[in-house]
N, C-alpha and C. Protein backbone atom coordinates (compact mmCIF):
# COMPACT_ATOMS: atom_id res chain seq x y z
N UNK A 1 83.87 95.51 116.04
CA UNK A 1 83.24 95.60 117.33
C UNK A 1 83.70 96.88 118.02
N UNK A 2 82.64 97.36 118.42
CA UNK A 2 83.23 98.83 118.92
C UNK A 2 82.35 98.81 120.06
N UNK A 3 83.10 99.12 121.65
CA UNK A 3 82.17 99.43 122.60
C UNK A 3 81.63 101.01 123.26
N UNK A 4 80.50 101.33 123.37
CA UNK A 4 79.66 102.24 123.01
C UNK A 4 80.36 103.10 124.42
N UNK A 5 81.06 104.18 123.85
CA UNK A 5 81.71 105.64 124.98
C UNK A 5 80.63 105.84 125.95
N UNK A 6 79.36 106.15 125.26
CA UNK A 6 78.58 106.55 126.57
C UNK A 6 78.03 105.71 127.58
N UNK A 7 78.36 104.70 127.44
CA UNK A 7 78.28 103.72 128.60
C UNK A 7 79.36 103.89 129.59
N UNK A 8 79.04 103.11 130.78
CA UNK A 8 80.08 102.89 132.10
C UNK A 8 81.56 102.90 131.60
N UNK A 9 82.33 102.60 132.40
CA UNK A 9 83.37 102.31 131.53
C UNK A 9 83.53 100.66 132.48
N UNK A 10 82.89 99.97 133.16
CA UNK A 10 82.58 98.40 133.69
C UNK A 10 81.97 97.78 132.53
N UNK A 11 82.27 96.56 132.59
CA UNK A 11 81.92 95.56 131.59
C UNK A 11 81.82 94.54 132.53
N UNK A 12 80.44 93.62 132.55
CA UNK A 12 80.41 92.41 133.53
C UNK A 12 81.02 90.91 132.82
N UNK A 13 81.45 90.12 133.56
CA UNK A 13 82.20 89.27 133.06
C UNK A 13 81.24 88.24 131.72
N UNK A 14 79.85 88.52 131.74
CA UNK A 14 79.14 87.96 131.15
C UNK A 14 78.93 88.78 129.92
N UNK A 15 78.57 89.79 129.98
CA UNK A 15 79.56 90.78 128.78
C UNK A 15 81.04 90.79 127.76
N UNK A 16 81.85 90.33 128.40
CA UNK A 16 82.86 90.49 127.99
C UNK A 16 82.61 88.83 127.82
N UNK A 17 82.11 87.68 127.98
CA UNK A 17 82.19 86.34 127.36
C UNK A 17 81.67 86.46 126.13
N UNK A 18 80.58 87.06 125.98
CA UNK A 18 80.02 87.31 124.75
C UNK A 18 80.98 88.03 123.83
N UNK A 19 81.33 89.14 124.57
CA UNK A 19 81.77 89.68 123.12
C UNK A 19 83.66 88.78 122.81
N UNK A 20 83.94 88.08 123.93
CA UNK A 20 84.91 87.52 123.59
C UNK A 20 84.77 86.12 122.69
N UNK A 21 83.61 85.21 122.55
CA UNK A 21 83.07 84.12 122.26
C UNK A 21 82.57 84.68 120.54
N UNK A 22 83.00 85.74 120.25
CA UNK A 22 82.75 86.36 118.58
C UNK A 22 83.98 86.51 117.87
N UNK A 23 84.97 86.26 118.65
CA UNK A 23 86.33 86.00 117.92
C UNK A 23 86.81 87.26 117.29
N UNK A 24 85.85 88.21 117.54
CA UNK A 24 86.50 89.44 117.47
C UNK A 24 86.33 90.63 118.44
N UNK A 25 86.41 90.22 119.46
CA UNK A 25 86.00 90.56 120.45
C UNK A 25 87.40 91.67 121.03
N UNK A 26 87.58 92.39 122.18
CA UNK A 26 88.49 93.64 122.68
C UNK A 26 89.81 92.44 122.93
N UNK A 27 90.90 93.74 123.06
CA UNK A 27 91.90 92.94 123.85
C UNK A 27 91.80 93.42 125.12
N UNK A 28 92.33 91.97 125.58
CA UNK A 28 92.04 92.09 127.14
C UNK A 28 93.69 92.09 128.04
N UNK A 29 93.84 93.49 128.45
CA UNK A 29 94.90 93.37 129.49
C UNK A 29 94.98 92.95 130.53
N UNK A 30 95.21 92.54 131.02
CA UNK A 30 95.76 91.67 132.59
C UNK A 30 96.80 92.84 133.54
N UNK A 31 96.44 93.11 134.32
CA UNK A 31 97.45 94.45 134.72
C UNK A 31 98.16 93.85 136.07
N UNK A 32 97.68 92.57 136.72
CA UNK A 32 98.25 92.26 137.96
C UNK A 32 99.82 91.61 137.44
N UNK A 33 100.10 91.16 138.46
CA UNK A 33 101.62 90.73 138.69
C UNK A 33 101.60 89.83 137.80
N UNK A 34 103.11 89.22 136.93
CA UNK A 34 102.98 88.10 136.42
C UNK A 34 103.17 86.87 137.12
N UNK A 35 103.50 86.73 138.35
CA UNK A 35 103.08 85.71 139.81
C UNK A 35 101.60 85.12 139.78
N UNK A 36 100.63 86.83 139.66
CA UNK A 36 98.98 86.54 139.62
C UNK A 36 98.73 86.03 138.48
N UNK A 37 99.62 86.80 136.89
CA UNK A 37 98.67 86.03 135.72
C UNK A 37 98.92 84.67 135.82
N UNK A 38 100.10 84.34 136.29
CA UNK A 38 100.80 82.81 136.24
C UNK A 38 99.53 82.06 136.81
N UNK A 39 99.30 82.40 137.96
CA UNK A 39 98.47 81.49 138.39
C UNK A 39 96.95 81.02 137.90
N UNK A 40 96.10 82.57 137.52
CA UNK A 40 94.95 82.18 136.85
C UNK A 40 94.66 83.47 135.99
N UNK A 41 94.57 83.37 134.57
CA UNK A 41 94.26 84.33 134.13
C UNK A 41 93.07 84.01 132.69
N UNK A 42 92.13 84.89 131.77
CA UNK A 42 91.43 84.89 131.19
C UNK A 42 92.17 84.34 129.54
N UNK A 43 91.78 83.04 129.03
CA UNK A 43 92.24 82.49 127.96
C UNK A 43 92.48 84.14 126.92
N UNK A 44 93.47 84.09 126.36
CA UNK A 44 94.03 85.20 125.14
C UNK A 44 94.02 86.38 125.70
N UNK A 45 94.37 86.74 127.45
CA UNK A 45 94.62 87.86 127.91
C UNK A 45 96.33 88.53 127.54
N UNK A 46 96.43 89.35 127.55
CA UNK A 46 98.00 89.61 127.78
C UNK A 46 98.19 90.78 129.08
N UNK A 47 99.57 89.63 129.90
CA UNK A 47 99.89 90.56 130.96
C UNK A 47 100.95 91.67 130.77
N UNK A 48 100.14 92.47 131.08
CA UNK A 48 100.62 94.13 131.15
C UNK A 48 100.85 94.52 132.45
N UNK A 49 101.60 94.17 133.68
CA UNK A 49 101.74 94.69 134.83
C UNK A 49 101.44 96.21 135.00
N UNK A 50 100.80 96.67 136.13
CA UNK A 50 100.42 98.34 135.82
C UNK A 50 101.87 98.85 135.69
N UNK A 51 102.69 98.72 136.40
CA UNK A 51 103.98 99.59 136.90
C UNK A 51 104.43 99.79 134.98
N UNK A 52 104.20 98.39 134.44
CA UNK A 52 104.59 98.17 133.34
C UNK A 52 104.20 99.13 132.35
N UNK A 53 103.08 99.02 132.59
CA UNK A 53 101.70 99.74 131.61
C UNK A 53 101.87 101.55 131.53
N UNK A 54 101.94 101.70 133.00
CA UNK A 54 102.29 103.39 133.41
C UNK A 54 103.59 103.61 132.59
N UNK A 55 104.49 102.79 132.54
CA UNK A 55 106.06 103.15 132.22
C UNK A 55 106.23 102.90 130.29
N UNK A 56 105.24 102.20 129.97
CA UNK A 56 105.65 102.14 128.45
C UNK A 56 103.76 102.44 127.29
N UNK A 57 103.29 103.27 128.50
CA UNK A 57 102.23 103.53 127.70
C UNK A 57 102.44 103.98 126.64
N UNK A 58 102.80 104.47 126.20
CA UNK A 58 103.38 105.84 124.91
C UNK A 58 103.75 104.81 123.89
N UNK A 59 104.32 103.32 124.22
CA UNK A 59 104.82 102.16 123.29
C UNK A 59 103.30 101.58 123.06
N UNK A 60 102.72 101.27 124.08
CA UNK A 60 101.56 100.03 123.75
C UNK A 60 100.18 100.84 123.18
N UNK A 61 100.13 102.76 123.39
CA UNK A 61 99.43 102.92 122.04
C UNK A 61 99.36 102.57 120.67
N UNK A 62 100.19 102.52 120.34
CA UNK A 62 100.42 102.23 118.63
C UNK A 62 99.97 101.27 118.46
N UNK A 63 99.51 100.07 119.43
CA UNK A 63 99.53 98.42 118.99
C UNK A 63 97.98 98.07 120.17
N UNK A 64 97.31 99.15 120.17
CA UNK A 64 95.95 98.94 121.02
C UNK A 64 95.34 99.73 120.02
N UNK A 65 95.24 99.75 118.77
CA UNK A 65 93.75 100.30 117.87
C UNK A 65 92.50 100.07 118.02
N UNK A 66 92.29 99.23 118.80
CA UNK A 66 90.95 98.83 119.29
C UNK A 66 90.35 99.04 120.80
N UNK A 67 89.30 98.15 120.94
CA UNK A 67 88.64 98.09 121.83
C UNK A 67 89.73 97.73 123.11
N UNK A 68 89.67 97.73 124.23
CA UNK A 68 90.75 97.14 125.20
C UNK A 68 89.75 97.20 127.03
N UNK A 69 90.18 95.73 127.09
CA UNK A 69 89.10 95.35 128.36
C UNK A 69 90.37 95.18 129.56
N UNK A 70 90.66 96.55 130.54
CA UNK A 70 91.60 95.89 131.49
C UNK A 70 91.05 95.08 133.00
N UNK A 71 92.14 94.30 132.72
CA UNK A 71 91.48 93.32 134.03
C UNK A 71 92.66 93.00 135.41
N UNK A 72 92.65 92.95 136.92
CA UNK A 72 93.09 92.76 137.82
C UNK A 72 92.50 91.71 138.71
N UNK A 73 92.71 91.81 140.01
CA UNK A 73 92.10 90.99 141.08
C UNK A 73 90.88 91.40 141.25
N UNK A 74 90.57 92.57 141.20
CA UNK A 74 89.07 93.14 142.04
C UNK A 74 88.71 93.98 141.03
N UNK A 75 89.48 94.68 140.18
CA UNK A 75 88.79 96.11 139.37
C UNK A 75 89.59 97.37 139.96
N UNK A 76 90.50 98.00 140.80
CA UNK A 76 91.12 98.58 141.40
C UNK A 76 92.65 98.93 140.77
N UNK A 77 93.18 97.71 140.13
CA UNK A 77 94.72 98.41 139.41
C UNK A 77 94.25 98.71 138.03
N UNK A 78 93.13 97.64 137.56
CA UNK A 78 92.53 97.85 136.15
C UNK A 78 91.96 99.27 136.14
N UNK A 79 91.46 99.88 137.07
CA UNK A 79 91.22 101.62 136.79
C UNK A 79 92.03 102.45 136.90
N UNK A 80 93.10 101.86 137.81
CA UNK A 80 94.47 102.79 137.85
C UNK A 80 95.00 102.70 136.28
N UNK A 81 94.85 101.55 135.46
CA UNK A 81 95.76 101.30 134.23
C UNK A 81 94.76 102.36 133.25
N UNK A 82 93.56 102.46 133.66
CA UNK A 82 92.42 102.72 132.44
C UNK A 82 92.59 104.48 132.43
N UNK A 83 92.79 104.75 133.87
CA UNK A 83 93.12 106.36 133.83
C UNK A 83 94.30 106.87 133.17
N UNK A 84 95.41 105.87 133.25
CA UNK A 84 96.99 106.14 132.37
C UNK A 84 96.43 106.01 131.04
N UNK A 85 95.81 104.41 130.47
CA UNK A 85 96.09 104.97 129.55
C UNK A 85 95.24 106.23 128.56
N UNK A 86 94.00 106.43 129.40
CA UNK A 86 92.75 107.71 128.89
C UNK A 86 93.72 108.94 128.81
N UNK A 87 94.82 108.80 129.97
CA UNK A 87 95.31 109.87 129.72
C UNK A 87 96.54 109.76 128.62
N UNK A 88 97.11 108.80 128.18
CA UNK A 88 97.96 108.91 127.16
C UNK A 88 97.17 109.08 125.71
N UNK A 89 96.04 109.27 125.84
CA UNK A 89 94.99 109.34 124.91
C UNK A 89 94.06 108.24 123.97
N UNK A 90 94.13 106.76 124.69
CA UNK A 90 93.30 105.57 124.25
C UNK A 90 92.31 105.72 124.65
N UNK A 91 91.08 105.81 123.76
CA UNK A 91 90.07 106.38 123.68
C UNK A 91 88.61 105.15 123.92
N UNK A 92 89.07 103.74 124.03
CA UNK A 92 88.15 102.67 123.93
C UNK A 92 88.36 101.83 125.37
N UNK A 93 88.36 102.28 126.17
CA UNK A 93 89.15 101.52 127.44
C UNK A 93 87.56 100.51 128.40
N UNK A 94 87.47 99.67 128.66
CA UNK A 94 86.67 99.31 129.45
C UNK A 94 87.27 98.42 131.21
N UNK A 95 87.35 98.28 132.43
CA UNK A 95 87.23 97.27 133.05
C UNK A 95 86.36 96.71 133.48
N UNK A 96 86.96 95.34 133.67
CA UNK A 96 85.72 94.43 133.92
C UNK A 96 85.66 94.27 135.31
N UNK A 97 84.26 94.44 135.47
CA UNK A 97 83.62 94.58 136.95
C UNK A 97 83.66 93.36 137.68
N UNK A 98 84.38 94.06 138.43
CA UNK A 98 85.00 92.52 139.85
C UNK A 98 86.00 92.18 139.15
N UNK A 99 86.90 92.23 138.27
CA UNK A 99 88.22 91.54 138.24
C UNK A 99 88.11 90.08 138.34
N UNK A 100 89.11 89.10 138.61
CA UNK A 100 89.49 87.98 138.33
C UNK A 100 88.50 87.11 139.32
N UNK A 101 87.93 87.76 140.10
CA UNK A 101 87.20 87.56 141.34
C UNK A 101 85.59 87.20 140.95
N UNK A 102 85.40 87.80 140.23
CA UNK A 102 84.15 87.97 139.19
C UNK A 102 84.24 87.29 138.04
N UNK A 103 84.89 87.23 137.18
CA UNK A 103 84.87 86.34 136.34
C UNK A 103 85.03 84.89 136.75
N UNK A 104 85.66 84.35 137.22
CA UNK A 104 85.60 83.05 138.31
C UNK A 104 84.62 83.21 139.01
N UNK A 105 84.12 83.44 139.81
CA UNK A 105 82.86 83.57 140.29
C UNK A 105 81.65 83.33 139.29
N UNK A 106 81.82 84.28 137.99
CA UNK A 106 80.84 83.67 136.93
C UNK A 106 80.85 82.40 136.24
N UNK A 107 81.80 81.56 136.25
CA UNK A 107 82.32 80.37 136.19
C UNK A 107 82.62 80.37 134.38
N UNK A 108 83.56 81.98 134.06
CA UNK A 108 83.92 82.00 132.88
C UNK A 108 85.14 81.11 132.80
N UNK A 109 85.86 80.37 131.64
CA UNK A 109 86.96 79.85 131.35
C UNK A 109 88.23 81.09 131.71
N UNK A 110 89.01 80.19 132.54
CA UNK A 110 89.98 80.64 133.13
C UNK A 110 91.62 79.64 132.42
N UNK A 111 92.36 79.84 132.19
CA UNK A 111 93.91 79.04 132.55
C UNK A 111 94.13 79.46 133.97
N UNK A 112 94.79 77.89 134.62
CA UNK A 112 95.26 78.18 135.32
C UNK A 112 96.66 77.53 135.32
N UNK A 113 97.51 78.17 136.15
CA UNK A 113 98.91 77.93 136.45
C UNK A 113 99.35 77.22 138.10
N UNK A 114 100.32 77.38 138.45
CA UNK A 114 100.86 76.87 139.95
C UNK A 114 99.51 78.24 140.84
N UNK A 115 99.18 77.68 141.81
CA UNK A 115 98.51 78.73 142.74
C UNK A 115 99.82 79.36 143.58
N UNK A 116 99.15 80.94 143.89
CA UNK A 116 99.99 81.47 144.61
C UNK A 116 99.14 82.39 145.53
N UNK A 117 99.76 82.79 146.35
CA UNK A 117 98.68 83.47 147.40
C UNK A 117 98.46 84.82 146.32
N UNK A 118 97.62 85.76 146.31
CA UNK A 118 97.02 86.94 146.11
C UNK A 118 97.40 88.05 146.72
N UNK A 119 97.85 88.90 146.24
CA UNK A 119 98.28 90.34 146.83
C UNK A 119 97.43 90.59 148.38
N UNK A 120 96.31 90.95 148.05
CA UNK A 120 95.34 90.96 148.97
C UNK A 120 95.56 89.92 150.40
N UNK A 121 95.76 89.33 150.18
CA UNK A 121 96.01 88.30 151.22
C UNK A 121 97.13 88.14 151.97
N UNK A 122 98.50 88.48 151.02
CA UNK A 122 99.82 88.51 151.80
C UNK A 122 99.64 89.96 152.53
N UNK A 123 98.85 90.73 151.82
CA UNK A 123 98.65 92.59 152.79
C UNK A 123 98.47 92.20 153.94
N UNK A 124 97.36 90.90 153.98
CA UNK A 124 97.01 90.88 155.38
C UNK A 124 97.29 90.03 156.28
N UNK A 125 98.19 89.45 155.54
CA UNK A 125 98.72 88.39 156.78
C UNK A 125 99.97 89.21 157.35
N UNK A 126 100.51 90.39 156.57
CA UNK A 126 101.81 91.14 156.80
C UNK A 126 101.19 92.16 157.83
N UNK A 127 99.99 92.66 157.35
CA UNK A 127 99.70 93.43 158.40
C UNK A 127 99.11 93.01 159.35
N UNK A 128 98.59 92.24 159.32
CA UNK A 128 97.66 91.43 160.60
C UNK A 128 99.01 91.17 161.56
N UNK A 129 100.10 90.52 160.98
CA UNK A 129 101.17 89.90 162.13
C UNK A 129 101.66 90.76 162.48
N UNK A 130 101.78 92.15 162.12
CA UNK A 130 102.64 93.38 162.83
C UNK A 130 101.63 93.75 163.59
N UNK A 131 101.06 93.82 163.43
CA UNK A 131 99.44 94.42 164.25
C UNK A 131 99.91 93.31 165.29
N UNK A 132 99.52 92.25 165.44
CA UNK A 132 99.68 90.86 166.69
C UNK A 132 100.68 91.14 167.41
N UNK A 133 101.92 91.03 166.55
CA UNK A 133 103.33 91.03 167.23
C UNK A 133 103.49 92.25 168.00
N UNK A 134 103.26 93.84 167.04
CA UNK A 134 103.42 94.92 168.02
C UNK A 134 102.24 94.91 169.33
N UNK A 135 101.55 94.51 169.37
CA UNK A 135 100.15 94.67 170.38
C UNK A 135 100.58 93.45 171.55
N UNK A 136 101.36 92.57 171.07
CA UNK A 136 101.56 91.92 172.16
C UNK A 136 102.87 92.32 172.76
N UNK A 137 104.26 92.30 172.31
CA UNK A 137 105.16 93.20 172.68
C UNK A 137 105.40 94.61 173.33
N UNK A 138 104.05 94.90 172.57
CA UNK A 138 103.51 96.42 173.30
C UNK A 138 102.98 96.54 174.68
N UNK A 139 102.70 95.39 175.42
CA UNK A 139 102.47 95.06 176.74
C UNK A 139 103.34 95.30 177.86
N UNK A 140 104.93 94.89 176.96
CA UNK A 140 106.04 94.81 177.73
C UNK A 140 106.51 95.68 177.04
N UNK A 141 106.72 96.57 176.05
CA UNK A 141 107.72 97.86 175.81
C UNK A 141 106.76 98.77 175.28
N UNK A 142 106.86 100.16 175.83
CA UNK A 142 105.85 100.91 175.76
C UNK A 142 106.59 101.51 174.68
N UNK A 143 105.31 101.83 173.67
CA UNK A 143 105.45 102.64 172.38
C UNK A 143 105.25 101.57 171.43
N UNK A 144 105.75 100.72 171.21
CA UNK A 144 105.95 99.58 170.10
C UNK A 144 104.72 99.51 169.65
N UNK A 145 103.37 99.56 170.04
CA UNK A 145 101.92 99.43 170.02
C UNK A 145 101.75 100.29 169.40
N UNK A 146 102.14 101.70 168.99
CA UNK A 146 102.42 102.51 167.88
C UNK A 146 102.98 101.70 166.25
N UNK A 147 103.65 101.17 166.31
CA UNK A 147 104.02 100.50 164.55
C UNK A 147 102.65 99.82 164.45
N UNK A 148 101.38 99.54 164.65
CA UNK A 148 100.16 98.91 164.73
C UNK A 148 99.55 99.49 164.54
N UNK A 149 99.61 100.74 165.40
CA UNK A 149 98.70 102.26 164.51
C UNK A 149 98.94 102.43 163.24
N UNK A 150 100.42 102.69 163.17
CA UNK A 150 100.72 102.65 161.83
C UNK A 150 100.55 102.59 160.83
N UNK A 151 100.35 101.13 160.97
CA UNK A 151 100.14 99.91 159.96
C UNK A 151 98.30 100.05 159.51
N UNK A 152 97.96 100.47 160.83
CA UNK A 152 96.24 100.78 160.45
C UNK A 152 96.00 101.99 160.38
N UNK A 153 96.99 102.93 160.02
CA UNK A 153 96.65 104.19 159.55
C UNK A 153 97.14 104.14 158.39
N UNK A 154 97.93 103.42 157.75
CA UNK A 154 98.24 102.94 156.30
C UNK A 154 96.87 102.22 155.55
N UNK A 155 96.72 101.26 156.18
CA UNK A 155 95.35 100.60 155.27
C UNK A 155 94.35 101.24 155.65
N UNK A 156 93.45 102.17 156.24
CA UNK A 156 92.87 103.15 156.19
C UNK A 156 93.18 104.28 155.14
N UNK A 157 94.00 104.98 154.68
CA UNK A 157 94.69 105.82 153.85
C UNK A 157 94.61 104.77 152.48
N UNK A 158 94.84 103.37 152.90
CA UNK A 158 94.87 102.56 151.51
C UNK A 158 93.21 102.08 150.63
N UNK A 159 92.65 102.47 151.84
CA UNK A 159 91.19 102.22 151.34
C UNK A 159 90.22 103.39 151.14
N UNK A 160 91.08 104.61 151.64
CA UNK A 160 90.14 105.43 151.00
C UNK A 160 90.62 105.99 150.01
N UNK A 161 92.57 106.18 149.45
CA UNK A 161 92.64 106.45 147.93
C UNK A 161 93.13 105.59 147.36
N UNK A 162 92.48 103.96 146.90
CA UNK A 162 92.63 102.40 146.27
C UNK A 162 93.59 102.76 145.77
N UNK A 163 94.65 103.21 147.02
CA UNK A 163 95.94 102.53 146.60
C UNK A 163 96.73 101.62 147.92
N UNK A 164 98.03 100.69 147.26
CA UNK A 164 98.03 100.42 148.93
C UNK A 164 100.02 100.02 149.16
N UNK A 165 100.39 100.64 149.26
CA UNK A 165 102.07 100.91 149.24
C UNK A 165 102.48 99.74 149.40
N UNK A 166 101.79 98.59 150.77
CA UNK A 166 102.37 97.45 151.06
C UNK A 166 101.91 96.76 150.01
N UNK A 167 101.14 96.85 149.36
CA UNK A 167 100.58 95.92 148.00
C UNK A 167 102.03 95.96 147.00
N UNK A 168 102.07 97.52 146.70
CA UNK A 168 103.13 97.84 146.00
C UNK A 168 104.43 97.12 145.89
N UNK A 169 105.21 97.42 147.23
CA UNK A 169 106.02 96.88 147.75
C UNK A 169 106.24 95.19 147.64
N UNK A 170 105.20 94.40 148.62
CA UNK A 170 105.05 93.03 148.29
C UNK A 170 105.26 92.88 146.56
N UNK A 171 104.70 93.48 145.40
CA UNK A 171 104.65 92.77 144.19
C UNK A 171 105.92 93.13 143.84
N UNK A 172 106.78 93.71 143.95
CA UNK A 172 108.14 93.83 143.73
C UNK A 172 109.34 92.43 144.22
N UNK A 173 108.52 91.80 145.13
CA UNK A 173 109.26 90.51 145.48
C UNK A 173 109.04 89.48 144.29
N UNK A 174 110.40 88.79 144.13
CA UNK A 174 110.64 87.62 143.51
C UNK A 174 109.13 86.68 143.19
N UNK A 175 109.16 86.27 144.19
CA UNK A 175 107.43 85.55 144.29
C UNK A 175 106.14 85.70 143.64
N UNK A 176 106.13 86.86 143.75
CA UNK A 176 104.87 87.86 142.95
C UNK A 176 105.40 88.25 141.51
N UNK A 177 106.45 88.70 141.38
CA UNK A 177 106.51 89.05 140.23
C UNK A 177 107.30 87.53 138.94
N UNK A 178 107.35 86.82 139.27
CA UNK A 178 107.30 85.43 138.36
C UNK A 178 108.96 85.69 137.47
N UNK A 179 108.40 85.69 136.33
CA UNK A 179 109.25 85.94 135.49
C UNK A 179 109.01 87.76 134.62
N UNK A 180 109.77 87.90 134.50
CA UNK A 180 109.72 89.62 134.53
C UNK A 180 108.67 89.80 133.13
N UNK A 181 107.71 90.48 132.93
CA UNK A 181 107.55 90.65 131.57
C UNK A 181 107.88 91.56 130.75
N UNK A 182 108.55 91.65 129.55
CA UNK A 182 109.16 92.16 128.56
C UNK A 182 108.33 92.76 128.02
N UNK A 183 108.26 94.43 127.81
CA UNK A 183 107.52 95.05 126.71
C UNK A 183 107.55 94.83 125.53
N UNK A 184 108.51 94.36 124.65
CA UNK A 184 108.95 94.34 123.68
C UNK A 184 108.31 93.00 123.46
N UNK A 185 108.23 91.92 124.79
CA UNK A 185 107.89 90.09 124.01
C UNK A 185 106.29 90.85 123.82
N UNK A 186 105.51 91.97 124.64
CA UNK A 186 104.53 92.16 124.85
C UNK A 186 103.76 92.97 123.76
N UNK A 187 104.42 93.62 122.98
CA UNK A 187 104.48 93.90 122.01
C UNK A 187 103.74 93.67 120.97
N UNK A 188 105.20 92.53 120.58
CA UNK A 188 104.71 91.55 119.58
C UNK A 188 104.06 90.69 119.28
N UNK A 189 103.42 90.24 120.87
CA UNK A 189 101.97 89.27 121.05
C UNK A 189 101.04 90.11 120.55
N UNK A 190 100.97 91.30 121.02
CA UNK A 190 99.78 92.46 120.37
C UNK A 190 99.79 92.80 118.79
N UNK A 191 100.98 92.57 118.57
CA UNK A 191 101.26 92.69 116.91
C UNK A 191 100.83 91.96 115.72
N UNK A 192 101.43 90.76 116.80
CA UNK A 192 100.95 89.07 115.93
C UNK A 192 99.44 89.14 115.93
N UNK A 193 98.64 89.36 116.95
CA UNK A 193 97.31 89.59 116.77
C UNK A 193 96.52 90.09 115.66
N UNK A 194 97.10 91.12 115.35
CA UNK A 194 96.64 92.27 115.09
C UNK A 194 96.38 91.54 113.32
């Protein structure tokens, strides 16, 4: 199975059922937190955290000879992972359009694990409450209503280059990041495959 270069580099989740439902279908990376894969991720995915992915690309060439479908929450870290690895020189890269969001939505087979809140969501309850807290405090101490600008001159800056520091930051906590994943256990899941 080989997917065709001159196409997009998106794959819709109904796409990727098919070609996964042929048993020889791409491997599929998982690039979010292992907190997020824990909770719901695509049957025979393997999680590759990006931070992960950026830091041991040069290892997980040798053991991606094929096709490779990366996947996140939305489609957003999965292109950050797809540009590392195009640039470490993997030449078959696809993500799937809409992320985990989309495929659930298509009502593809999912595992799921314990639920946990979503990156996306702790952004905004972190920034929403500094936003509240400084804007109301800011009534009674002048300036403080500034860390609110801030905070919305950050997610502005985060939405126009899809990246987002407090995202960053948050997945570095205990919570989000689960149990650490091992390149090496990660590896050899890709190996055993193979």
């Amino acid at each position: 199975m080989t997917i065709d270069a001159s196409r997009t580099a998106g794959l819709t989740p109904t796409a990727l059922q098919q070609l996964l439902s042929t048993g020889r279908g791409p491997r599929v990376l998982d690039v979010r937190t292992p907190g997020e894969f824990r909770s719901v991720h695509i049957p025979g995915s393997y999680n590759v955290p990006l931070d992960t992915l950026r830091e041991h690309r040069a290892e997980l060439l040798a053991h991606l000879d094929e096709d490779v479908v990366l996947v996140c929450r939305s489609g957003a870290r999965a292109a950050q992972a797809e540009q590392a690895l195009a640039e470490a020189g993997l030449p078959n890269l696809r993500v799937l359009d809409g992320g985990m969001m989309a495929w659930e939505a298509a009502g593809a087979p999912v595992n799921r694990g314990e639920a946990r809140w979503e990156l996306e969501r702790q952004v905004r309850l972190i920034a929403g409450s500094i936003v509240l807290v400084t804007g109301v405090v800011g009534l009674l101490v002048p300036g403080v209503h500034l860390i609110g600008t801030a905070i919305g001159a950050g997610l502005t800056f985060a939405a126009l280059s899809n990246t987002c520091a407090m995202g960053m930051m948050l997945s570095k906590l205990p919570y989000n990041r689960g149990p650490r994943t091992d390149i090496r256990t990660v590896i050899a899941s890709l190996r055993d495959r193979s």
